[in-house]
Protein backbone atom coordinates (compact mmCIF):
# COMPACT_ATOMS: atom_id res chain seq x y z
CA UNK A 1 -16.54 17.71 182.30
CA UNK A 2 -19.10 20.06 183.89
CA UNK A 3 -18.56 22.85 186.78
CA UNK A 4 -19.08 21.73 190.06
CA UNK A 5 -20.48 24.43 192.40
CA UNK A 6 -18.74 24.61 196.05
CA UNK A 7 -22.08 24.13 198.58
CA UNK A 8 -22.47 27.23 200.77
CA UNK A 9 -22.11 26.79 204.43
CA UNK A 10 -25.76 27.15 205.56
CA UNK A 11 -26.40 24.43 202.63
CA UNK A 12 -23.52 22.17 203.51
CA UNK A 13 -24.62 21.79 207.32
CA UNK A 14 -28.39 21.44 206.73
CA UNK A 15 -27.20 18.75 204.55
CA UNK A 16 -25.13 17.09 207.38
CA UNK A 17 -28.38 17.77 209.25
CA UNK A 18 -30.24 15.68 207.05
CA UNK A 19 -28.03 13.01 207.32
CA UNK A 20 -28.09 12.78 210.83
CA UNK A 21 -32.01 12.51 211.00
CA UNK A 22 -31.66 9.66 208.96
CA UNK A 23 -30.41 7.96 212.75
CA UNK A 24 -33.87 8.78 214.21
CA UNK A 25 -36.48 6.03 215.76
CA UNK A 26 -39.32 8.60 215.42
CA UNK A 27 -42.26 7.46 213.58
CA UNK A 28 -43.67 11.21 212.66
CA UNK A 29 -40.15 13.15 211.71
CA UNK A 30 -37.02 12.39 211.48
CA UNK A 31 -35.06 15.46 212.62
CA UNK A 32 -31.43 15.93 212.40
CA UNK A 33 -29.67 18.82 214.22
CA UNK A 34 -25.69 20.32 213.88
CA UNK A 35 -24.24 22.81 216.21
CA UNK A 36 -21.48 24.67 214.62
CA UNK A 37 -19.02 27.39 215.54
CA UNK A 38 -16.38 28.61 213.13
CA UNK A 39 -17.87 26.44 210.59
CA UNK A 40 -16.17 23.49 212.78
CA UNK A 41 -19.25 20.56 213.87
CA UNK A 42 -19.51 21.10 217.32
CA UNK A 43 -22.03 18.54 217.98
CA UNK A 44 -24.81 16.48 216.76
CA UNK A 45 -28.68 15.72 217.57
CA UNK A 46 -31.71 13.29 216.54
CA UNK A 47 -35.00 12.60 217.52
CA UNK A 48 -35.40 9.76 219.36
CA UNK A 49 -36.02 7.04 222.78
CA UNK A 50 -33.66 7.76 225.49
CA UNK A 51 -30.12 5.56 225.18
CA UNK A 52 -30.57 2.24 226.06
CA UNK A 53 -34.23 2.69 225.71
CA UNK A 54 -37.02 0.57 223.70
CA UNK A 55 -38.38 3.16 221.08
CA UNK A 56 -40.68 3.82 218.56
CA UNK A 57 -39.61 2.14 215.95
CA UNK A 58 -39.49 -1.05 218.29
CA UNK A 59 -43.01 -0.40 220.89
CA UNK A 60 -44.56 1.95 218.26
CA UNK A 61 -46.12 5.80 218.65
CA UNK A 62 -47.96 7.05 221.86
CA UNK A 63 -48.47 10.04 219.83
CA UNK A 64 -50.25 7.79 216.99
CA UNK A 65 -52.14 5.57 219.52
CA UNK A 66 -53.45 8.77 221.70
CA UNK A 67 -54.23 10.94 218.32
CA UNK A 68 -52.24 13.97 219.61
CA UNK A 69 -51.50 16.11 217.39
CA UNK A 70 -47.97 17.48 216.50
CA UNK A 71 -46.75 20.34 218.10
CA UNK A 72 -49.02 19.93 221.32
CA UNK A 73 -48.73 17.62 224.69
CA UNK A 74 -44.84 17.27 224.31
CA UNK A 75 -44.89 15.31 227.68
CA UNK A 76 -46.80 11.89 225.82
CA UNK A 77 -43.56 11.11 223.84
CA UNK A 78 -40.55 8.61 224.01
CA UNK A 79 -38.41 10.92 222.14
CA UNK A 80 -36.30 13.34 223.11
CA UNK A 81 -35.71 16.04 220.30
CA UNK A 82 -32.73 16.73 218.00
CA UNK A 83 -32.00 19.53 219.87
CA UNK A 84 -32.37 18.80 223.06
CA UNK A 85 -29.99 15.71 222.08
CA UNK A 86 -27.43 18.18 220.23
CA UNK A 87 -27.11 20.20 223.37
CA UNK A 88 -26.54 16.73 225.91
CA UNK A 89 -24.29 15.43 223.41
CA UNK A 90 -22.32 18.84 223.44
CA UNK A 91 -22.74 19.20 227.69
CA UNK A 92 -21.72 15.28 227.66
CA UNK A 93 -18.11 16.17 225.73
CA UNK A 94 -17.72 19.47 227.87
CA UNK A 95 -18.23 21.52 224.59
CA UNK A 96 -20.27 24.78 224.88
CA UNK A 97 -22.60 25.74 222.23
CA UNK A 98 -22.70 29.73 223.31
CA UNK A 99 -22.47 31.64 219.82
CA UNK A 100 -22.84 28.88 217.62
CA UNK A 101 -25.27 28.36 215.17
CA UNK A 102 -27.56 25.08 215.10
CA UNK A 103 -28.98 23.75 211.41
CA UNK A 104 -31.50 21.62 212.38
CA UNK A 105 -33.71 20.24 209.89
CA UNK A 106 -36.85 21.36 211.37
CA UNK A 107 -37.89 24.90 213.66
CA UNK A 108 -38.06 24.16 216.97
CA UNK A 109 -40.74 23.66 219.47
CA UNK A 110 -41.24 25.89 222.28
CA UNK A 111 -39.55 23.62 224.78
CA UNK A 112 -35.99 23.55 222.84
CA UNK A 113 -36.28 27.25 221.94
CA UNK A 114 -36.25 27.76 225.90
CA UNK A 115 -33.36 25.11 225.82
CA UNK A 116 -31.61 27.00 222.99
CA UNK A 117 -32.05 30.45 224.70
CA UNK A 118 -30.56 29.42 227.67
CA UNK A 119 -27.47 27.68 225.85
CA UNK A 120 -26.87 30.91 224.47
CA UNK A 121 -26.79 30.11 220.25
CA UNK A 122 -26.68 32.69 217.96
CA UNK A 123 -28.14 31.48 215.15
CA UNK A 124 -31.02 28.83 214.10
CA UNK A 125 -31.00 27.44 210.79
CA UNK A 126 -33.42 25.40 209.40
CA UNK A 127 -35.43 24.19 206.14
CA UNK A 128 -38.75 22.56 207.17
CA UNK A 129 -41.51 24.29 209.84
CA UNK A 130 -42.60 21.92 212.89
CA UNK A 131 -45.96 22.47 214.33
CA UNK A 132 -45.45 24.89 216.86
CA UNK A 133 -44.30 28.29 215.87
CA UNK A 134 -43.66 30.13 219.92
CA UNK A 135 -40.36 30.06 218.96
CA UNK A 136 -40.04 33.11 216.64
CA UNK A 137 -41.29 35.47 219.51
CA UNK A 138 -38.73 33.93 221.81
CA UNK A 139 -35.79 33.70 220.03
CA UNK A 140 -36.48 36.78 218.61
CA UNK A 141 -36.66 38.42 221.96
CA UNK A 142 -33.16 36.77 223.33
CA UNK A 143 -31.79 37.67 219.97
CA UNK A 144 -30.68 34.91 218.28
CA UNK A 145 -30.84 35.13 214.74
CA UNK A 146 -33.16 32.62 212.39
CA UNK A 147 -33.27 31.56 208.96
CA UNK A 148 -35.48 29.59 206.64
CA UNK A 149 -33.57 27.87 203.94
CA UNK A 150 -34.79 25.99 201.17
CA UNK A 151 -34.23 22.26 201.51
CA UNK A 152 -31.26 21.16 200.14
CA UNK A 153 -30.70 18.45 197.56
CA UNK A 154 -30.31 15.03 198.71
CA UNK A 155 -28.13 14.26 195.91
CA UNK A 156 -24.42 13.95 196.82
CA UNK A 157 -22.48 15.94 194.33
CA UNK A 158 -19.04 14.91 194.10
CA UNK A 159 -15.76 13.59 190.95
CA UNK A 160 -14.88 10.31 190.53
């Protein structure tokens, strides 16, 4: 029987992240997002229509149909981001996010980095780069801490 190496933390909950984008009705990304304090899930995010809301998968992409490009004209979009989601879903269950860290499977736009800021995180974790990079500037101004991870395996590792 082989070794089995214990995930590290970053690596477990960009792997929950993962997961979680897997619930998205985007057509362009699927982004998952995890807020996490004490290494206990605060919270989760996805991209996607508003609740109770026809979306993309269902009307298809303004986006796609206007040609706008990803990371501009935010406005011309069904979705709501991952974590803009993460932090209603947290404000919804009366949970703050101040000093917790959020793994979100892509960097934020500029928009959420505002949101983020003002939410009071930490830390931003991530593995894959969206379009717009404002954010580094900002968050590293408010100082909250970021990472770059490599992606993590989508292979579930566990013994029967």
């Amino acid at each position: 029987m082989g070794i089995t190496v214990r995930l590290c933390s970053d690596e477990y909950f960009l792997k929950i992240a993962s997961v979680v984008a897997e619930r998205s009705t985007c057509r362009r990304h699927h982004v998952g997002a995890v807020a996490v304090r004490d290494k206990h899930i605060l919270a989760t995010g996805y991209n996607g229509a508003a609740a109770g809301i026809k979306d993309c998968l269902e009307l298809g992409c303004l986006r796609d149909e206007m040609k706008i490009p990803s990371g501009t004209r935010h406005e011309i979009c069904r979705g709501i981001h991952a974590e803009q989601n993460v932090i209603v879903q947290a404000g919804l269950h009366g949970v703050s996010l101040e000093g917790s860290t959020i793994y979100c499977t892509h960097t934020p736009c500029i928009l959420c980095a505002k949101m983020l800021v003002n939410a009071k995180i930490r830390r931003y974790v991530s593995f894959g780069r969206y379009n717009d990079n404002q954010f580094a500037a900002l968050f590293e101004e408010a100082g909250i801490e970021f990472d770059l991870e490599k992606r993590p395996s989508s292979r579930i590792s566990y013994l029967d």
